[in-house]
Protein backbone atom coordinates (compact mmCIF):
# COMPACT_ATOMS: atom_id res chain seq x y z
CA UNK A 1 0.00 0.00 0.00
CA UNK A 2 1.10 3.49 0.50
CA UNK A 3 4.12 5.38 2.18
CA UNK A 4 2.33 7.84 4.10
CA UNK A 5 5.82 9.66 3.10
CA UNK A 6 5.19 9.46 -0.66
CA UNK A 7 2.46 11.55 -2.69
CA UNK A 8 -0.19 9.19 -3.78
CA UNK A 9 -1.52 9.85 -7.42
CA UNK A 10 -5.35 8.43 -7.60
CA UNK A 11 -6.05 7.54 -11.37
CA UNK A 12 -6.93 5.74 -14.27
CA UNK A 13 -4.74 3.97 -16.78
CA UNK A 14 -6.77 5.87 -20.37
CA UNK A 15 -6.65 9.42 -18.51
CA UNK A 16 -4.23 11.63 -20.13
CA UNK A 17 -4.07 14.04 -17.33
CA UNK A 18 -3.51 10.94 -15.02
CA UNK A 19 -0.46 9.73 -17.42
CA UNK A 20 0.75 13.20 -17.73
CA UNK A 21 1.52 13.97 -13.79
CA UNK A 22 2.78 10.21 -13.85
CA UNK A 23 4.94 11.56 -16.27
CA UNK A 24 5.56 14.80 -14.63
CA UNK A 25 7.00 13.20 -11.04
CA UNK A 26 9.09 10.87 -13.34
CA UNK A 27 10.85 13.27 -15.00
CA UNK A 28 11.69 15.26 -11.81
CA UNK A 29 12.16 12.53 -10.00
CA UNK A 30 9.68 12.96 -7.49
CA UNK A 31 8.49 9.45 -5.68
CA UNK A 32 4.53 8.72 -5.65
CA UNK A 33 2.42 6.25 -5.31
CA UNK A 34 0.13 5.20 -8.15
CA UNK A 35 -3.39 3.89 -7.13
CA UNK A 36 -5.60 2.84 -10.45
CA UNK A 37 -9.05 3.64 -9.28
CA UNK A 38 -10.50 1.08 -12.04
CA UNK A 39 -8.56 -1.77 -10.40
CA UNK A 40 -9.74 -0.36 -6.72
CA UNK A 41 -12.69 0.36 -5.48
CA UNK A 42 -11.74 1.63 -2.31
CA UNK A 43 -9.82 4.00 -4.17
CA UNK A 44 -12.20 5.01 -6.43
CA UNK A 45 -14.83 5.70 -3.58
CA UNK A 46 -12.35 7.87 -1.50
CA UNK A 47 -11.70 9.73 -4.75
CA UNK A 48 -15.64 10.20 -5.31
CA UNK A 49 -15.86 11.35 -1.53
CA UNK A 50 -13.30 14.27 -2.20
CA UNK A 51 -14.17 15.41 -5.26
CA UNK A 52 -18.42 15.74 -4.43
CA UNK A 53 -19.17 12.16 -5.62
CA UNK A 54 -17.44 12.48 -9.03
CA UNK A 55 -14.27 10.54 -10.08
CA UNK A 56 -12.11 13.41 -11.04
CA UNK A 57 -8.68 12.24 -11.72
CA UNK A 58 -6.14 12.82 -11.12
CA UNK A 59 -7.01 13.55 -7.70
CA UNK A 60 -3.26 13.88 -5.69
CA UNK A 61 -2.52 13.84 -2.24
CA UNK A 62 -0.11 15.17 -0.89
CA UNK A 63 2.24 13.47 2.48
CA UNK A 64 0.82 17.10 4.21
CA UNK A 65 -2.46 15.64 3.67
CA UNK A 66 -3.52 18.81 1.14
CA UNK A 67 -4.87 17.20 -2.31
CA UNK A 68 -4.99 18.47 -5.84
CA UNK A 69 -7.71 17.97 -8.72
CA UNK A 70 -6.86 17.48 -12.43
CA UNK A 71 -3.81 20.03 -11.76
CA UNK A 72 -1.90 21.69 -15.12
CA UNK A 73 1.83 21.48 -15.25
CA UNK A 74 2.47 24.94 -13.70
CA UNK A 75 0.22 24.13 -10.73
CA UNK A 76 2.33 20.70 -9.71
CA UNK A 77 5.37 22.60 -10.56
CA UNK A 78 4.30 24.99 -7.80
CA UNK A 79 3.42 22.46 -5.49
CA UNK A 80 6.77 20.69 -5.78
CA UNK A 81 8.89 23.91 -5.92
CA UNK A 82 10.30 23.18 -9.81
CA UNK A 83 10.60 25.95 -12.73
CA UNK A 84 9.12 24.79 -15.43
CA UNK A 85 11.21 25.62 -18.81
């Protein structure tokens, strides 16, 4: 399961925004869990009880417990403390 030191990334294997944070924390290295909410229902109902009963994805959360919905680029870059080029 998860580190609770790690950011877990909640999403689905045909989202593009879900493979583009994936993508994202690769590239910069950044270590994160990856929870398919297809494959797991548990994490597909926490995801629905965050986001007002829809399964927005990505849905991230973050080791401070903070989370953030279907984020662009510059917001993750933000939240991670990168400059994006």
């Amino acid at each position: 399961m998860s580190d609770n030191n790690n950011i877990v990334l909640y999403g689905t294997n045909w989202c593009g925004g879900s493979r583009r944070v994936s993508r994202f924390f690769d590239e910069h290295e950044i270590p994160y869990d990856y929870i398919n909410i297809d494959a797991d229902k548990k994490a597909a109902l926490f995801v629905e009880s965050v986001n007002r009963g829809f399964r927005s994805v990505p849905t991230i959360v973050w080791p401070d417990g903070s989370l953030l919905v279907e984020p662009s680029l510059s917001e993750l870059a933000k939240k991670i403390g990168v400059d994006l080029p």
